[in-house]
Protein backbone atom coordinates (compact mmCIF):
# COMPACT_ATOMS: atom_id res chain seq x y z
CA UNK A 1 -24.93 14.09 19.79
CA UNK A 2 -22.35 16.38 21.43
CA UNK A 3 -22.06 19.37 19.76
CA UNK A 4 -18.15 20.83 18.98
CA UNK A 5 -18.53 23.92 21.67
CA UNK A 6 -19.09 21.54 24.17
CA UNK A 7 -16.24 18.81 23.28
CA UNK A 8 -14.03 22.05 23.15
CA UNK A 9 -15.17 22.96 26.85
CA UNK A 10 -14.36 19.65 27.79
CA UNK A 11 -11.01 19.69 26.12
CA UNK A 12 -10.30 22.58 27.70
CA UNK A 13 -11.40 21.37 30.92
CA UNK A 14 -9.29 18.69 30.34
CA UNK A 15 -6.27 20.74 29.34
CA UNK A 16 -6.27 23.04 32.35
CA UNK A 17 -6.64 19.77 34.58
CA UNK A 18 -3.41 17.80 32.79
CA UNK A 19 -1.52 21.20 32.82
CA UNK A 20 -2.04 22.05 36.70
CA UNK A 21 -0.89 17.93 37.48
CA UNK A 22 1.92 18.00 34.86
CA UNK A 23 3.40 21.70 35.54
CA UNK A 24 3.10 21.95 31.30
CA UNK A 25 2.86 25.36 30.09
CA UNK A 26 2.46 26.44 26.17
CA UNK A 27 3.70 29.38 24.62
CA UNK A 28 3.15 30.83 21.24
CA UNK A 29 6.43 31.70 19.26
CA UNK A 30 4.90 34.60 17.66
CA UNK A 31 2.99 36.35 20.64
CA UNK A 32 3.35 35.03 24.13
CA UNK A 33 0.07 37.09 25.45
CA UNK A 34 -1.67 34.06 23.06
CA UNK A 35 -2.71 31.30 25.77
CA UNK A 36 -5.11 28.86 23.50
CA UNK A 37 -3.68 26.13 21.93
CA UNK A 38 -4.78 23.27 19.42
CA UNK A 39 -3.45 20.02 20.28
CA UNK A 40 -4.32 16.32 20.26
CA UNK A 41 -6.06 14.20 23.37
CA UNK A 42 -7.47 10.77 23.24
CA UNK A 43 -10.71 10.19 23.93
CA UNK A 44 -13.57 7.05 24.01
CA UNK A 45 -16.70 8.24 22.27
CA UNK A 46 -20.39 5.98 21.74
CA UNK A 47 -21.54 6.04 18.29
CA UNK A 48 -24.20 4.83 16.15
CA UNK A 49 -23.30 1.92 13.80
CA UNK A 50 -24.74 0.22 10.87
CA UNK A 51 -25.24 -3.21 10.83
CA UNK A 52 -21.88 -3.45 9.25
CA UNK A 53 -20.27 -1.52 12.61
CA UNK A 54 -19.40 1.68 10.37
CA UNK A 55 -19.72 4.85 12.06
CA UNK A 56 -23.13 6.85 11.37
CA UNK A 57 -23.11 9.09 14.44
CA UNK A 58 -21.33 10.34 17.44
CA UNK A 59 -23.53 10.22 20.65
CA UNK A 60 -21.25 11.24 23.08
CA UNK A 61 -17.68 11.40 24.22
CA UNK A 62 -17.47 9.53 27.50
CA UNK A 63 -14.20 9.62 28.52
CA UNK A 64 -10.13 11.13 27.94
CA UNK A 65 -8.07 8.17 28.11
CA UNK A 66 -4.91 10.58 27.01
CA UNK A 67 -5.14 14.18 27.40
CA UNK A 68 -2.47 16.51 25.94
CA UNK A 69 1.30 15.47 26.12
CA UNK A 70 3.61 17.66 25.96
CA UNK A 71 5.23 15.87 23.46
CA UNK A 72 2.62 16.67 21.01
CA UNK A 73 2.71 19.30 18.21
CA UNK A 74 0.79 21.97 19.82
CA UNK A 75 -0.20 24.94 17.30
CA UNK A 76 -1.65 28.70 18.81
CA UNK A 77 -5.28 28.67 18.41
CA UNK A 78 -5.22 32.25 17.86
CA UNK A 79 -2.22 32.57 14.95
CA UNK A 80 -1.46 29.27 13.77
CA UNK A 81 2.32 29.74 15.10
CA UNK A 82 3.52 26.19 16.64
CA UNK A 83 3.98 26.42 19.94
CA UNK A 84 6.67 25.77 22.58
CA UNK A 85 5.52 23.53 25.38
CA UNK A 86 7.41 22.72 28.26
């Protein structure tokens, strides 16, 4: 099972890859020095299931079909202020 420091590298990884290609920069409202944000990304995951197909376990997440739109709320990581993106 991946553990949530390393989907959080990988969304970050992701995140510095979709801002460099879409020119997308974040800024807090409340302190512009803050530069991590908490936003949504789509991703495809494996999982476990029951015989049923409900969920039991997360294996891995294999790939970002979406990563983060600027469109999205975006909220500062480090104060909770919503962000500006642009």
């Amino acid at each position: 099972m991946m553990c949530m420091s390393n989907m959080m590298e990988n969304s970050s990884i992701m995140g510095t890859l979709k801002k460099r290609e879409k020119g997308m920069r974040a800024v807090c409202t409340k302190d512009e020095s803050h530069d991590k944000f908490i936003t949504t990304a789509h991703v495809t995951q494996s999982w476990v299931v029951d015989d049923g197909g409900e969920f039991l376990e997360e294996l891995s997440t294999d790939d970002t079909t979406h990563g983060p739109n600027p469109q999205n709320i975006w909220v500062c990581a480090e104060c909770g202020e919503e962000a500006k993106v642009s």
